[in-house]
N, C-alpha and C. Protein backbone atom coordinates (compact mmCIF):
# COMPACT_ATOMS: atom_id res chain seq x y z
N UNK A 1 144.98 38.83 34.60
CA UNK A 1 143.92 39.23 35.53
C UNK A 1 142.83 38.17 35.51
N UNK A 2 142.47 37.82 36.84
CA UNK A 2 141.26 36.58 37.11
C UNK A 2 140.17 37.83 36.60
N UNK A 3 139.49 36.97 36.58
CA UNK A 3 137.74 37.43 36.02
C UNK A 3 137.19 37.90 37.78
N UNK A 4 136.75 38.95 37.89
CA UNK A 4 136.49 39.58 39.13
C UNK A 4 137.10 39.01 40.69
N UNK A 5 138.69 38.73 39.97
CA UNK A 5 139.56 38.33 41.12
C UNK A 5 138.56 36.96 41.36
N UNK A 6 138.91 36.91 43.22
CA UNK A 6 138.46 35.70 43.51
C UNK A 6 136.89 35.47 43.33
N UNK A 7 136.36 36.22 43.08
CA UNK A 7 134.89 36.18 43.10
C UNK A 7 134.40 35.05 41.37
N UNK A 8 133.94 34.43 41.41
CA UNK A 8 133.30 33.27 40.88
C UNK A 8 132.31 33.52 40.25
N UNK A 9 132.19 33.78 38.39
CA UNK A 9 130.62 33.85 38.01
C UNK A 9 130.58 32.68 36.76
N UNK A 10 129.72 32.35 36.96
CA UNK A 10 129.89 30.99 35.80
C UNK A 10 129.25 31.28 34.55
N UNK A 11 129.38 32.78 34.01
CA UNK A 11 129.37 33.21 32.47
C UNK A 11 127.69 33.12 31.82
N UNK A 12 126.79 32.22 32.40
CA UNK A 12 125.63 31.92 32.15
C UNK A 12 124.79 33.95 32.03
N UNK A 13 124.13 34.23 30.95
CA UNK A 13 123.83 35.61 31.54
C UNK A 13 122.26 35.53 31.93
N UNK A 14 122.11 36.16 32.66
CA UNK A 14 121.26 36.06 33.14
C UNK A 14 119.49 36.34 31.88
N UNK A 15 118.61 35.54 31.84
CA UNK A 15 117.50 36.04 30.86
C UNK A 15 116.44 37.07 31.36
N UNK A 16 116.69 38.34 30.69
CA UNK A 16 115.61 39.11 30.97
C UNK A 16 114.29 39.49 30.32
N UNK A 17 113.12 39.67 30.77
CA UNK A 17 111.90 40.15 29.95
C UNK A 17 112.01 41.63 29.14
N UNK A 18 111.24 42.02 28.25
CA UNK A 18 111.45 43.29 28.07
C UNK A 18 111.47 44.35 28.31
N UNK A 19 111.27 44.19 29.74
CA UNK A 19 111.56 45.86 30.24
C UNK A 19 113.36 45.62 30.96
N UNK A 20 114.11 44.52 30.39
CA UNK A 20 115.64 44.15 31.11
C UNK A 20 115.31 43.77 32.82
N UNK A 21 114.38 43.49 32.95
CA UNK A 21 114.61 42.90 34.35
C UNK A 21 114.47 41.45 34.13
N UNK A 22 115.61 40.84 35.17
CA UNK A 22 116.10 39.63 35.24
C UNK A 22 114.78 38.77 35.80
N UNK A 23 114.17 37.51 34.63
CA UNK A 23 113.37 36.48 35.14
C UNK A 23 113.12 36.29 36.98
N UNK A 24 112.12 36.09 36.89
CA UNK A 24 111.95 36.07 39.25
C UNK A 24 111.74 37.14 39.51
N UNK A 25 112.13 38.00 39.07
CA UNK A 25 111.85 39.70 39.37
C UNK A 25 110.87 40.07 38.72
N UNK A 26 110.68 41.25 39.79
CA UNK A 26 109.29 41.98 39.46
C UNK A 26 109.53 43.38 39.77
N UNK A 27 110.60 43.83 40.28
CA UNK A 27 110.95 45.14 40.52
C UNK A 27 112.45 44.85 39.90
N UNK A 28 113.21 46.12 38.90
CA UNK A 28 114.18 45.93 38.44
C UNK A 28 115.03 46.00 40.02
N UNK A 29 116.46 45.51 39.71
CA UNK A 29 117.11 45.34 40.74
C UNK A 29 118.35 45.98 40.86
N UNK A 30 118.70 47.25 41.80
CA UNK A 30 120.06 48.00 41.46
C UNK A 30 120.80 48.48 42.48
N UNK A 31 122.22 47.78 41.97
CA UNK A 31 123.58 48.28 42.85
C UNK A 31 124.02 49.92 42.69
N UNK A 32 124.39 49.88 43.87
CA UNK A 32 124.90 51.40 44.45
C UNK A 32 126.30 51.33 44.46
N UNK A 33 127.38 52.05 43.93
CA UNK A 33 128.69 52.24 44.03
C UNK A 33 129.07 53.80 44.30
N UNK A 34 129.47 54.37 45.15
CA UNK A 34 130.03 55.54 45.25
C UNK A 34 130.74 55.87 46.74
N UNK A 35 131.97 56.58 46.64
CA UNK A 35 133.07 56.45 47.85
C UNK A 35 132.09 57.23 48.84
N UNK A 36 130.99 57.94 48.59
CA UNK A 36 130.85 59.12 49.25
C UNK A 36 129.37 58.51 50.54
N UNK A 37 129.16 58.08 51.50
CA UNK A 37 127.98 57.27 51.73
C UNK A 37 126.94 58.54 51.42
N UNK A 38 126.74 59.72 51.98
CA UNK A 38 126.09 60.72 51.60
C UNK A 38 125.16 60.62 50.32
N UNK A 39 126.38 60.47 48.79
CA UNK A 39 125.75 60.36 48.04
C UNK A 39 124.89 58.52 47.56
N UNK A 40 125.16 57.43 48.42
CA UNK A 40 124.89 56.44 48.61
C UNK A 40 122.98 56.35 48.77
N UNK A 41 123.44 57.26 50.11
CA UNK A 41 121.72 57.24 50.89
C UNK A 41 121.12 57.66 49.99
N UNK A 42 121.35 59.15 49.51
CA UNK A 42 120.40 60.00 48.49
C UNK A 42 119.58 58.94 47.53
N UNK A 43 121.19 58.25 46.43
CA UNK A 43 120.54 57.59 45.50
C UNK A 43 119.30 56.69 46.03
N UNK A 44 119.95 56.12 47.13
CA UNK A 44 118.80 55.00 47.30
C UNK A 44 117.42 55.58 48.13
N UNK A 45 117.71 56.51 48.31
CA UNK A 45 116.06 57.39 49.00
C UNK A 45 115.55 57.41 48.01
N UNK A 46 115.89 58.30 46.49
CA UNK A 46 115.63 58.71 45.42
C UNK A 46 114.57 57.28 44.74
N UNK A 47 115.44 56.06 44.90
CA UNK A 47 115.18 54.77 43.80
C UNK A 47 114.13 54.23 44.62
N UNK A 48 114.08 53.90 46.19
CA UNK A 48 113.66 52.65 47.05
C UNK A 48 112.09 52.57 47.00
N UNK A 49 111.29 53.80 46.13
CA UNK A 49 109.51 53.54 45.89
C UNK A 49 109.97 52.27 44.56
N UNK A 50 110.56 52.84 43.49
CA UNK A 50 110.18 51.98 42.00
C UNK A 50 111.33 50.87 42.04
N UNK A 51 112.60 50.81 43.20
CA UNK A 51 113.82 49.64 42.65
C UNK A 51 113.70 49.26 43.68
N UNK A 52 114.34 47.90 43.59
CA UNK A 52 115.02 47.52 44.58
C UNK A 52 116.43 47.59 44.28
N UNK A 53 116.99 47.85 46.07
CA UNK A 53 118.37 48.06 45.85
C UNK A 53 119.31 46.57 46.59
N UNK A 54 119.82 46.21 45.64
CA UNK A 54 120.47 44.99 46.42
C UNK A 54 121.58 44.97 47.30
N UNK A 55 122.54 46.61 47.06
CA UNK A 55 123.89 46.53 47.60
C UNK A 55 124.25 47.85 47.30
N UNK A 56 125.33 48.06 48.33
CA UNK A 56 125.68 49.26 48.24
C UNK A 56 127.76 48.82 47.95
N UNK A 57 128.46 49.77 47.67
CA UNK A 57 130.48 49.67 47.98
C UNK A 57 130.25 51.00 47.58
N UNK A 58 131.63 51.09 48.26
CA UNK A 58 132.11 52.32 48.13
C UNK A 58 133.56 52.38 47.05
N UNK A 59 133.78 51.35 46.67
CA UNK A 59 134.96 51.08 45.93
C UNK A 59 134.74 49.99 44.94
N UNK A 60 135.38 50.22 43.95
CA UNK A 60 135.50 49.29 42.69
C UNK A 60 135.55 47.70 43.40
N UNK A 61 136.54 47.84 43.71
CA UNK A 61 137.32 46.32 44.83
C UNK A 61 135.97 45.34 44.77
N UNK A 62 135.27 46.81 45.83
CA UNK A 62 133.74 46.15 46.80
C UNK A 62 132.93 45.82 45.75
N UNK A 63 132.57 46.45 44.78
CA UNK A 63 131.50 46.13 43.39
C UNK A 63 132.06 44.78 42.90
N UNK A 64 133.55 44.36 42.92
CA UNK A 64 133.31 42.79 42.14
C UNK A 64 133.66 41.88 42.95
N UNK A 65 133.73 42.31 44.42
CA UNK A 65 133.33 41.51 45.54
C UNK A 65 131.75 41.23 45.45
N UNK A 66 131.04 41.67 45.88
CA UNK A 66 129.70 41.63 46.00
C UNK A 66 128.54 41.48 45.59
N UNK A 67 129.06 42.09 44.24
CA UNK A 67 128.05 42.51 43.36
C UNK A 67 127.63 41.29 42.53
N UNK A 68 128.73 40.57 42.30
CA UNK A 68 128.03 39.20 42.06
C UNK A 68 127.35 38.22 42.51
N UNK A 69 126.84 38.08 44.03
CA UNK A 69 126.05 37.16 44.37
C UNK A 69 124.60 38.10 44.65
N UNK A 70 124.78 39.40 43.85
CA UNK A 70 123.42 39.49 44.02
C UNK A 70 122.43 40.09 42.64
N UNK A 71 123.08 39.79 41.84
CA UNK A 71 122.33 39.77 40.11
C UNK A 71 121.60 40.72 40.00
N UNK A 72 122.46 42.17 39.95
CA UNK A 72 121.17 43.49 39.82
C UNK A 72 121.18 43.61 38.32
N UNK A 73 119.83 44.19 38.08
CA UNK A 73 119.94 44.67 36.23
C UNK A 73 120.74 45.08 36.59
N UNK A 74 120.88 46.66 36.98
CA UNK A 74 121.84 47.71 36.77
C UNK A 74 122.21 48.42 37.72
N UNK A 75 123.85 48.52 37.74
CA UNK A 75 124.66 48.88 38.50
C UNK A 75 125.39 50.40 38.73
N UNK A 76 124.63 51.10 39.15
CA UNK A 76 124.89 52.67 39.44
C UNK A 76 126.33 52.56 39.87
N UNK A 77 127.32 53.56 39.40
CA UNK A 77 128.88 53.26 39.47
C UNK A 77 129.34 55.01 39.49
N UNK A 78 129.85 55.30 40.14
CA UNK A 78 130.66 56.36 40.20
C UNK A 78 132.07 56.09 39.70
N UNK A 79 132.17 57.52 38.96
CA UNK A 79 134.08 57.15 38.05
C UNK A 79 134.97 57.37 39.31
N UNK A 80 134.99 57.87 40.19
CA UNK A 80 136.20 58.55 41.00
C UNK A 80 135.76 57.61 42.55
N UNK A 81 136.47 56.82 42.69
CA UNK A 81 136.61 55.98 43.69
C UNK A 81 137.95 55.22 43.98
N UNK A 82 138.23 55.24 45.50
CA UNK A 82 139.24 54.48 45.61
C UNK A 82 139.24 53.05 45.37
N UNK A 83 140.48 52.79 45.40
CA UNK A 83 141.13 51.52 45.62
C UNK A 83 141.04 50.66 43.85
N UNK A 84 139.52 50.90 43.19
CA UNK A 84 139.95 50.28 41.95
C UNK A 84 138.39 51.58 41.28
N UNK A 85 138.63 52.41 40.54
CA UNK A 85 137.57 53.25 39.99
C UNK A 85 136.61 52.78 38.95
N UNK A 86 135.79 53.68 38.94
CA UNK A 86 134.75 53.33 38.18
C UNK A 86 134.67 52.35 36.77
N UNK A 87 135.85 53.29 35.91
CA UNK A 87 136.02 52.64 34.90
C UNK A 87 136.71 50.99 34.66
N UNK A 88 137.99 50.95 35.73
CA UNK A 88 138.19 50.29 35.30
C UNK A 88 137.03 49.10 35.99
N UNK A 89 136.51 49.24 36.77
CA UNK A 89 135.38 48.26 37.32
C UNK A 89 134.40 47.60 36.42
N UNK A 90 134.10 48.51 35.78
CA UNK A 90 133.09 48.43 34.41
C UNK A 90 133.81 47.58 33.60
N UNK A 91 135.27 48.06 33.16
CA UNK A 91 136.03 47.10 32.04
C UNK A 91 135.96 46.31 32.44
N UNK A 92 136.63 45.53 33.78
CA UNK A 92 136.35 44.44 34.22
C UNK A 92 135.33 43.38 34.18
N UNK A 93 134.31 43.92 34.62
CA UNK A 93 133.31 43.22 34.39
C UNK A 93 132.71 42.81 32.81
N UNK A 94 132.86 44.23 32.11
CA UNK A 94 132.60 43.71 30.61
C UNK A 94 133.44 42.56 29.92
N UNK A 95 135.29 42.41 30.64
CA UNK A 95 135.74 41.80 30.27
C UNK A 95 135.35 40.28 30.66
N UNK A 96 134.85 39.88 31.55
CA UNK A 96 134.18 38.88 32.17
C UNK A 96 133.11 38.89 31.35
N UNK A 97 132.38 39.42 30.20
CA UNK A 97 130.97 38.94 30.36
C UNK A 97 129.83 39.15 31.29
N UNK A 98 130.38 39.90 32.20
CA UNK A 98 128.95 39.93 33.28
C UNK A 98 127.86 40.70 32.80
N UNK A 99 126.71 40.19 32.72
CA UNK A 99 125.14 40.77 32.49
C UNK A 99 124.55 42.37 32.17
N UNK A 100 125.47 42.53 34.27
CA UNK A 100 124.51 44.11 34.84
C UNK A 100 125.23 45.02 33.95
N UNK A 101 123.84 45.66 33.31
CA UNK A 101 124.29 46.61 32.59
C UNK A 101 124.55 48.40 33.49
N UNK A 102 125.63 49.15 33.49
CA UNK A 102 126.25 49.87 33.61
C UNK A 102 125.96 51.46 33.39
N UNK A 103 125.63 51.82 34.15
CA UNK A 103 125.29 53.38 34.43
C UNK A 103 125.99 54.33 35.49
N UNK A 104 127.04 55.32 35.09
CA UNK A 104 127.54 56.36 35.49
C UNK A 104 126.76 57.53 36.08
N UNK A 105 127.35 57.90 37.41
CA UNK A 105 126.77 58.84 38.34
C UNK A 105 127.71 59.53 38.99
N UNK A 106 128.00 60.85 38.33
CA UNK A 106 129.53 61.00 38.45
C UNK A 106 129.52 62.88 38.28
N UNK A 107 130.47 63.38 38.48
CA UNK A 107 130.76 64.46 38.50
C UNK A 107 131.17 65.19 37.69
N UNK A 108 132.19 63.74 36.84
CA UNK A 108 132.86 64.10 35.42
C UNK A 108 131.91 64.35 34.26
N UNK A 109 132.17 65.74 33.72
CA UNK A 109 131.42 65.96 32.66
C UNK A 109 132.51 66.09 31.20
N UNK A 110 133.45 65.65 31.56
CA UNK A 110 134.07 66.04 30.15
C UNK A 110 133.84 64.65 29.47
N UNK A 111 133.65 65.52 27.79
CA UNK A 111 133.38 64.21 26.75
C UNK A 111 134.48 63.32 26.54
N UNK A 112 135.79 63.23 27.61
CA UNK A 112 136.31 62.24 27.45
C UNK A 112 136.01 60.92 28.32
N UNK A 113 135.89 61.22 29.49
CA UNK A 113 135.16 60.71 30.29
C UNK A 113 134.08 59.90 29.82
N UNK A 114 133.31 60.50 29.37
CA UNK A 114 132.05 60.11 28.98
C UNK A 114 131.97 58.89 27.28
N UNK A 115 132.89 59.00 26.44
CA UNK A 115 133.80 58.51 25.28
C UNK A 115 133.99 56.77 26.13
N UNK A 116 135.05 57.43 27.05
CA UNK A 116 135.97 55.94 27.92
C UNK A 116 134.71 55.16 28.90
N UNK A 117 133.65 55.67 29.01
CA UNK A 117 132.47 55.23 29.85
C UNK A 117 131.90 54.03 29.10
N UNK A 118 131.15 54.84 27.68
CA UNK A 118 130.64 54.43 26.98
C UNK A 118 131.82 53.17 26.27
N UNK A 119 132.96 53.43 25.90
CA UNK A 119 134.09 52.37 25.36
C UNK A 119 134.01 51.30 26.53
N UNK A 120 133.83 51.03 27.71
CA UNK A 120 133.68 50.11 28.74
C UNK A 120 132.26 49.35 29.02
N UNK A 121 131.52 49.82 28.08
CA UNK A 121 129.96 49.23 28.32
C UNK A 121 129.34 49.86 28.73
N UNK A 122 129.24 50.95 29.73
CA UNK A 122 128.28 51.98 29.92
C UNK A 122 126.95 52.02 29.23
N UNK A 123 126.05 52.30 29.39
CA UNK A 123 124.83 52.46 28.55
C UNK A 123 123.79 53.83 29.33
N UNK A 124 124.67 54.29 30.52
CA UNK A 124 123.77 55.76 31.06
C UNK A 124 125.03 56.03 31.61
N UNK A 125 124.87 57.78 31.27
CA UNK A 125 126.04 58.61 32.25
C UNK A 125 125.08 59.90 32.51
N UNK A 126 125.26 60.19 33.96
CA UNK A 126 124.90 60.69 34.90
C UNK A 126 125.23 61.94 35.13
N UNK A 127 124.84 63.45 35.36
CA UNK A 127 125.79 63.90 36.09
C UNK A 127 125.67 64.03 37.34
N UNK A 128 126.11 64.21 38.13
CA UNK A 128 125.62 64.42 39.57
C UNK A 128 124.61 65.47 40.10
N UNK A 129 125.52 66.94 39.32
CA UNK A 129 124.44 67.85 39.31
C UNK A 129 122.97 68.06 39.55
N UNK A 130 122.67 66.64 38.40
CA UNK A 130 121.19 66.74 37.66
C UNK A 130 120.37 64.93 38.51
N UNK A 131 120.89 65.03 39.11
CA UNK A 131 120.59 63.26 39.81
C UNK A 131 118.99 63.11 39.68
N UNK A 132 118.53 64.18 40.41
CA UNK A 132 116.93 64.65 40.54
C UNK A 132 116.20 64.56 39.53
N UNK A 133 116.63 65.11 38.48
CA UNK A 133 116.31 65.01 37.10
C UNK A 133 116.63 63.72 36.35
N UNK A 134 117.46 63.66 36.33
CA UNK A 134 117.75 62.32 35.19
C UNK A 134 118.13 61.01 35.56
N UNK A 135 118.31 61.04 36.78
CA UNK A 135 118.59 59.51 36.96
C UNK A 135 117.61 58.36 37.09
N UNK A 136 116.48 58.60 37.26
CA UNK A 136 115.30 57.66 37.07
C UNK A 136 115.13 57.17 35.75
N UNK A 137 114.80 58.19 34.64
CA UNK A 137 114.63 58.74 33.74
C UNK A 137 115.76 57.60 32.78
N UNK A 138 117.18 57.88 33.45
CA UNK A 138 118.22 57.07 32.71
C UNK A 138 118.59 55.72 33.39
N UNK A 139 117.93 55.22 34.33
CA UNK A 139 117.90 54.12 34.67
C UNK A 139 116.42 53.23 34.07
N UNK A 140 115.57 53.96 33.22
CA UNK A 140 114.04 53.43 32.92
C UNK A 140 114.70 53.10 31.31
N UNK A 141 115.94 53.98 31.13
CA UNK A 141 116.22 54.26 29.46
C UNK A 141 117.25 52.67 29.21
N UNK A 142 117.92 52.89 30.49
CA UNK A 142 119.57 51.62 29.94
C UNK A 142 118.56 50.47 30.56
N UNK A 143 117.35 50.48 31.40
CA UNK A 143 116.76 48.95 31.15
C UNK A 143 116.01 48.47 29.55
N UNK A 144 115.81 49.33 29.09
CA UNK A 144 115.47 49.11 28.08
C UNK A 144 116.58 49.14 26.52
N UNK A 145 117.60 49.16 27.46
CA UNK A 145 119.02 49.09 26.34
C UNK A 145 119.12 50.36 25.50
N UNK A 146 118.30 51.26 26.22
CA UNK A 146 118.98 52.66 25.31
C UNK A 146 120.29 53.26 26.10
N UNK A 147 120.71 53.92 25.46
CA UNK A 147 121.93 54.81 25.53
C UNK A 147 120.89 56.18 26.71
N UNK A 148 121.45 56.28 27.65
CA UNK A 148 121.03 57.75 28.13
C UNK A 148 122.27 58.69 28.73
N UNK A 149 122.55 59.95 28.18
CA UNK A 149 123.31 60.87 28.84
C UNK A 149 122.95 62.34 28.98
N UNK A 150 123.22 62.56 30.69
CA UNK A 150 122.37 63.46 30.98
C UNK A 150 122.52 64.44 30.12
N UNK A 151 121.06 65.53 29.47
CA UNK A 151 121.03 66.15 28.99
C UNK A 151 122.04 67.93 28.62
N UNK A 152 122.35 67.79 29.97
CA UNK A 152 122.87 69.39 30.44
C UNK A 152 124.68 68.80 29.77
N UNK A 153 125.17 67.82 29.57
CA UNK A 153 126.30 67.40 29.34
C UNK A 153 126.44 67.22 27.98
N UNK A 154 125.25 66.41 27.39
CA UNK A 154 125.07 65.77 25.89
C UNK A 154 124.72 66.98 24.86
N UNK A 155 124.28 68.07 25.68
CA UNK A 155 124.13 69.62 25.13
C UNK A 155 125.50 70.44 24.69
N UNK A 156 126.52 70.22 24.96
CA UNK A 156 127.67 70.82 24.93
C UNK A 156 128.13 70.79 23.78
């Protein structure tokens, strides 16, 4: 397997200040992945006062098409997507070395799921349920390199 197929990253990672946003920036910077556009808009209604959003796919494929010429901290990823899913998208990219650190927004609440998230680089899992609630919250947590998983799941 090529390193995000034909797409081209030259391994350099990107240097961030301490709140994880990438040098030049001044608003953290974050990709949208999910098959559903519905849940696409939401997120980015939800984010577009405190983030910027650089990109949206609806498929794994599209995330390592794209997602590399536009250097977001962090990359909102849904597990259940066609053509190439969440996870293995994430492996991918971890297997490459790439930077954007990795946060789940997803439906799946079982702790296996959530196990194979975190085993791929993950550093926030989501549930969908609770978007309103925790996804700011766990996108403020994995820039700062903590671990966040939504509460109503991590309770079980």
């Amino acid at each position: 397997m090529a390193c995000i197929n034909a797409v081209e990253w030259d391994g350099v990672e990107a240097q961030t200040n301490d709140r994880g946003i990438a040098f030049g920036h001044t608003v953290p910077r974050i990709f949208l992945a999910d098959d559903q556009e519905e849940i696409r808009r939401t997120v980015a209604s939800m984010l577009q006062d405190e983030f910027e959003i650089v990109g949206f796919a609806e498929n794994g494929r599209q995330v390592l098409e794209f997602m590399i010429n536009r250097s977001p901290d962090i990359l909102v990823l849904d597990i259940c997507m066609p053509v190439l899913n969440g996870i293995e998208t994430a492996a991918r990219l971890k297997g490459c070395g790439y930077p954007t650190k990795v946060l789940f927004l997803t439906v799946q609440e079982d702790p296996d799921f959530i196990d194979t998230a975190m085993s791929v680089g993950a550093l926030g899992y989501v549930s969908k349920a609770h978007l309103a609630t925790d996804l700011i919250v766990a996108i403020r947590s994995v820039l700062e390199g903590r671990i966040f998983i939504s509460p109503c799941i991590h309770s079980r």
